[in-house]
N, C-alpha and C. Protein backbone atom coordinates (compact mmCIF):
# COMPACT_ATOMS: atom_id res chain seq x y z
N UNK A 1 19.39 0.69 -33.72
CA UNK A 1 19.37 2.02 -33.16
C UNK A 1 20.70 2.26 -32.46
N UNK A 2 21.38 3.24 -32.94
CA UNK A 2 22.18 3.84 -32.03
C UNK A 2 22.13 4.08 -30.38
N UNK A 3 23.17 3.91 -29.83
CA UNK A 3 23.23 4.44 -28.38
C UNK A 3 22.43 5.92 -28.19
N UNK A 4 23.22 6.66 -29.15
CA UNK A 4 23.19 8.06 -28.65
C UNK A 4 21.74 8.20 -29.06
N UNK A 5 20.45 7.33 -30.02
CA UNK A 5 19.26 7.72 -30.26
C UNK A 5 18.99 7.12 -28.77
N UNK A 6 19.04 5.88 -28.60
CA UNK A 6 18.82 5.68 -27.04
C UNK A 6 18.73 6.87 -25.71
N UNK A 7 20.20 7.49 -25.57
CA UNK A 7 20.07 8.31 -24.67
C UNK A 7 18.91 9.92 -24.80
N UNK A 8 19.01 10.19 -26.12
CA UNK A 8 18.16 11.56 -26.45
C UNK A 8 16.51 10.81 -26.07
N UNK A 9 15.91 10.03 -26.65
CA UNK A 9 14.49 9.22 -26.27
C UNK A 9 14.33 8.98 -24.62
N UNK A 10 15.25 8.33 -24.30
CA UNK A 10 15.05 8.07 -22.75
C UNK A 10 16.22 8.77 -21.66
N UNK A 11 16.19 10.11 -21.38
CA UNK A 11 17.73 10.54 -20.94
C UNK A 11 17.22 9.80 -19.51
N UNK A 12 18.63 10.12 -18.46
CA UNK A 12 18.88 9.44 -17.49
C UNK A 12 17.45 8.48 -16.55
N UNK A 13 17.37 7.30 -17.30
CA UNK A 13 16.84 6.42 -17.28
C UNK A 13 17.63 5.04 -17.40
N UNK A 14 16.90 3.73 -16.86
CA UNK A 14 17.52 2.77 -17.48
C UNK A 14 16.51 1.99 -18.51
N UNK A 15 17.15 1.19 -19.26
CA UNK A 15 16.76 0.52 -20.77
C UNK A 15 17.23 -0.84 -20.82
N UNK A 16 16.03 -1.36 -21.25
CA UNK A 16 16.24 -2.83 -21.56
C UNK A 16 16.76 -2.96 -23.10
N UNK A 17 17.34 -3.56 -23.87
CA UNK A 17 17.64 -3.58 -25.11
C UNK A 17 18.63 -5.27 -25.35
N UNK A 18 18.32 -5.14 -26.92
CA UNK A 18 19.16 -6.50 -27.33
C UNK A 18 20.28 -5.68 -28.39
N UNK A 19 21.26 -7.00 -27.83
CA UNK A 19 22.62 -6.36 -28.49
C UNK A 19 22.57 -6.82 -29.76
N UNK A 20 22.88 -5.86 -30.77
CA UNK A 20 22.54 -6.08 -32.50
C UNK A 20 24.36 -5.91 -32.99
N UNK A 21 24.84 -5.11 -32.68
CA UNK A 21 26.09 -4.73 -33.03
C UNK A 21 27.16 -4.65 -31.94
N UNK A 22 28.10 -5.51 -31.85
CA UNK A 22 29.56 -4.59 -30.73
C UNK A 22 30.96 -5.21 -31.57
N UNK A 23 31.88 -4.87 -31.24
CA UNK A 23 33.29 -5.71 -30.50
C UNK A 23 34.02 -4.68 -29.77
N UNK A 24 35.05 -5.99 -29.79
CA UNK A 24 35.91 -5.81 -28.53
C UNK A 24 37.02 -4.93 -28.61
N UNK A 25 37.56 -4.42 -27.46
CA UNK A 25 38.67 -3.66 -27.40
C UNK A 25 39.17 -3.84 -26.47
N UNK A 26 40.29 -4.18 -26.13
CA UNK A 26 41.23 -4.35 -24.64
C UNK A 26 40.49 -4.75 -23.59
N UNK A 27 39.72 -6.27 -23.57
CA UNK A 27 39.44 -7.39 -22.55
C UNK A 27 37.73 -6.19 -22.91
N UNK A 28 36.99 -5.73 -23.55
CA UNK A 28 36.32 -4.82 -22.90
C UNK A 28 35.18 -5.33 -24.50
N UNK A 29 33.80 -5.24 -24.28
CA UNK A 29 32.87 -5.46 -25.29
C UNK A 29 32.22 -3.97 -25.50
N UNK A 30 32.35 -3.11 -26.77
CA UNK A 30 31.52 -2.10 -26.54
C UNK A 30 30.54 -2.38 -27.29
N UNK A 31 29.57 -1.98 -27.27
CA UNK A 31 27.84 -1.88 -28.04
C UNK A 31 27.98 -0.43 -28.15
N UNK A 32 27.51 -0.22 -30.06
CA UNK A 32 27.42 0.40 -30.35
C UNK A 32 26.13 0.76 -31.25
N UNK A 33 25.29 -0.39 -31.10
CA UNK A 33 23.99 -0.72 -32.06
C UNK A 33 23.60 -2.00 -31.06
N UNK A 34 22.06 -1.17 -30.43
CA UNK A 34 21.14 -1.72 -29.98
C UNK A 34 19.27 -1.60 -30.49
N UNK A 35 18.70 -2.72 -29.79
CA UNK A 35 17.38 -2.91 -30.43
C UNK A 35 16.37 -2.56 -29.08
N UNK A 36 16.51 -1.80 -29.00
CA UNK A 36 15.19 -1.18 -27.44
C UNK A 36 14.04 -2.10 -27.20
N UNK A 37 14.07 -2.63 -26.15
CA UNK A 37 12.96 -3.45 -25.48
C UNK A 37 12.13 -1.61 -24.83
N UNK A 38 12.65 -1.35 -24.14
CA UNK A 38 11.72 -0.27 -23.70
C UNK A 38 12.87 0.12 -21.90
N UNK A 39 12.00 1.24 -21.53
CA UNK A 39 12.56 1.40 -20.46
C UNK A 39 12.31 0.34 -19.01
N UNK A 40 13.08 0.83 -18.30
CA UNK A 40 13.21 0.22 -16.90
C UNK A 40 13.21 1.16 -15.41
N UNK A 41 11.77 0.88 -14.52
CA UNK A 41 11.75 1.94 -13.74
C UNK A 41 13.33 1.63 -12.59
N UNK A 42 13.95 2.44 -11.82
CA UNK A 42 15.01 2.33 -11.26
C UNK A 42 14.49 1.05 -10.41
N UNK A 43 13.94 1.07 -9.36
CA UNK A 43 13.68 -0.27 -8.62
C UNK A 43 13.80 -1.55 -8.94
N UNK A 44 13.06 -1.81 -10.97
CA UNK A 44 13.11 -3.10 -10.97
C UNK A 44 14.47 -3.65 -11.97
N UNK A 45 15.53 -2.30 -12.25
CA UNK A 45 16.51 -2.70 -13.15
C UNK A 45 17.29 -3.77 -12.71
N UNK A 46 17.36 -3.83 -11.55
CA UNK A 46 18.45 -5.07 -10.98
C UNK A 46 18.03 -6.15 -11.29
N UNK A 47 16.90 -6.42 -10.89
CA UNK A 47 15.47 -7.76 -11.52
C UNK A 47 15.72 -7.51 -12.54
N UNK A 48 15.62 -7.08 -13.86
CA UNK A 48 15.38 -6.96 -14.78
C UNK A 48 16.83 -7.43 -15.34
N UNK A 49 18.25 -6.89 -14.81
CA UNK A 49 19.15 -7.24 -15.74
C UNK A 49 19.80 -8.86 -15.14
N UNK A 50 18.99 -9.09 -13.79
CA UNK A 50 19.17 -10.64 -13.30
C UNK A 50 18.76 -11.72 -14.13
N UNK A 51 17.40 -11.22 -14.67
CA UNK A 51 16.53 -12.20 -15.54
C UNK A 51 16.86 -12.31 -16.87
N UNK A 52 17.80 -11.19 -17.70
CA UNK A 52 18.08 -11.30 -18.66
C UNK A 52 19.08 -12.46 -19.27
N UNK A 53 18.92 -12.35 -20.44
CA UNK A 53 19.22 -13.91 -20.88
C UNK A 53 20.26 -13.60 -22.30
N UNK A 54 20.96 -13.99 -23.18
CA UNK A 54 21.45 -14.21 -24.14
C UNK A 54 22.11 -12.69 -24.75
N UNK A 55 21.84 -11.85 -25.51
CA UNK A 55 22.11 -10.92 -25.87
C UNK A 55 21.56 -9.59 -25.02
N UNK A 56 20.75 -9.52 -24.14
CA UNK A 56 20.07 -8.60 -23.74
C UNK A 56 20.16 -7.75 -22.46
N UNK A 57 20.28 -6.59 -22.25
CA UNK A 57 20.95 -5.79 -21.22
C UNK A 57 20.31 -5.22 -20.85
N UNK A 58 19.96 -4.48 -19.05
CA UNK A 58 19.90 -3.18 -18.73
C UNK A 58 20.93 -2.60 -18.53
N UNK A 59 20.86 -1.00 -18.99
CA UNK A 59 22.13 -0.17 -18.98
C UNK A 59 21.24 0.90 -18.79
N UNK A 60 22.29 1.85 -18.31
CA UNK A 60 21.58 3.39 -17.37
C UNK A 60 22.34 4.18 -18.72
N UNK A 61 21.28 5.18 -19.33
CA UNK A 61 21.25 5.95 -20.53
C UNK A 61 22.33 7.57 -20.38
N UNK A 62 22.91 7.50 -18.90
CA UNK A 62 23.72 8.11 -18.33
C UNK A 62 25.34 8.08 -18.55
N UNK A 63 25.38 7.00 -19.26
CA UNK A 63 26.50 6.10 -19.43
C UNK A 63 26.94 6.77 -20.55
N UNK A 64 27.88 7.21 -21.12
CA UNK A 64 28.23 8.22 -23.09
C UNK A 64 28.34 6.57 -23.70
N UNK A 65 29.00 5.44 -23.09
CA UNK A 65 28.95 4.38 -23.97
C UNK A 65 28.80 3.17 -23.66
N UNK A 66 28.01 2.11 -24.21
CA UNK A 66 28.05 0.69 -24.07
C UNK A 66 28.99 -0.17 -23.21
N UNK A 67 29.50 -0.48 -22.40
CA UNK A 67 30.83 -1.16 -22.32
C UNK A 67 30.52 -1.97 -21.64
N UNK A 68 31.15 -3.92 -22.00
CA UNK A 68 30.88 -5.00 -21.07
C UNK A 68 32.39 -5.15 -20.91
N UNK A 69 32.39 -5.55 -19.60
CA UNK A 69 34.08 -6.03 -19.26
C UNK A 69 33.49 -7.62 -19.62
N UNK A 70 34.43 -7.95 -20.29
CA UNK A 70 34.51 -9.45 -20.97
C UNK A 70 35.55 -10.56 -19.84
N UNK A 71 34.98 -11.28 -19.56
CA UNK A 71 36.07 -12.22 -18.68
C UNK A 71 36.07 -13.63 -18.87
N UNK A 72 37.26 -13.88 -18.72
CA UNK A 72 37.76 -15.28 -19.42
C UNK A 72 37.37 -16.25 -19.17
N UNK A 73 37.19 -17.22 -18.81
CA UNK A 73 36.59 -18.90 -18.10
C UNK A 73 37.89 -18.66 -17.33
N UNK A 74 37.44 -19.16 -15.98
CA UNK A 74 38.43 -19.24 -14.90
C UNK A 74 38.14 -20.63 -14.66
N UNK A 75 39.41 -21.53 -14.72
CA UNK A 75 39.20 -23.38 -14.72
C UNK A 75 39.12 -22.93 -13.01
N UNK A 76 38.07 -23.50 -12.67
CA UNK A 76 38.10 -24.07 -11.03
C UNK A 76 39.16 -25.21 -10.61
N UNK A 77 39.44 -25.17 -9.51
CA UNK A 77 40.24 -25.72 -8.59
C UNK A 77 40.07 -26.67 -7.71
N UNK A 78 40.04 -28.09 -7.93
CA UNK A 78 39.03 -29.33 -6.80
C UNK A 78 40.49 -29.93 -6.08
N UNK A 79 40.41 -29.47 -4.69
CA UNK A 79 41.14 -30.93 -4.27
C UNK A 79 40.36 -31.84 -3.61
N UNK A 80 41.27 -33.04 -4.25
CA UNK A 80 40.63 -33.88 -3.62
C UNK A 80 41.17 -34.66 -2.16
């Protein structure tokens, strides 16, 4: 399913969904093809995108597009 079927079904709401389709563009992941778990009432989206696991997102249907900022492995720093 498209984003934009996403936003017309559930407008300014948030949505649970698994990521089916993206790439990247300048450090940045867009999704452009998602698989709808269903909605998310505002209260428990934070819970909801804490618990999420592997491919799967809450995102607010407010948004015109998908976008994950992608970030690099940062090597940690031990002194000893």
């Amino acid at each position: 399913m498209k984003w934009e079927e996403v936003q017309t079904i559930y407008p300014d709401q948030f949505v649970k969904f698994e990521i089916l389709h993206s790439f990247e563009e300048d450090n940045n992941e867009i999704i452009d093809e998602v698989a709808l778990i269903g909605p998310v009432k505002d209260e428990d989206a934070t819970k909801e995108l804490l618990n999420s696991k592997d491919r799967t997102l809450v995102y607010h249907t407010s948004k015109n597009k998908v976008i994950v900022k992608i970030r690099k492995n940062i090597g940690l720093r031990r002194f000893l």
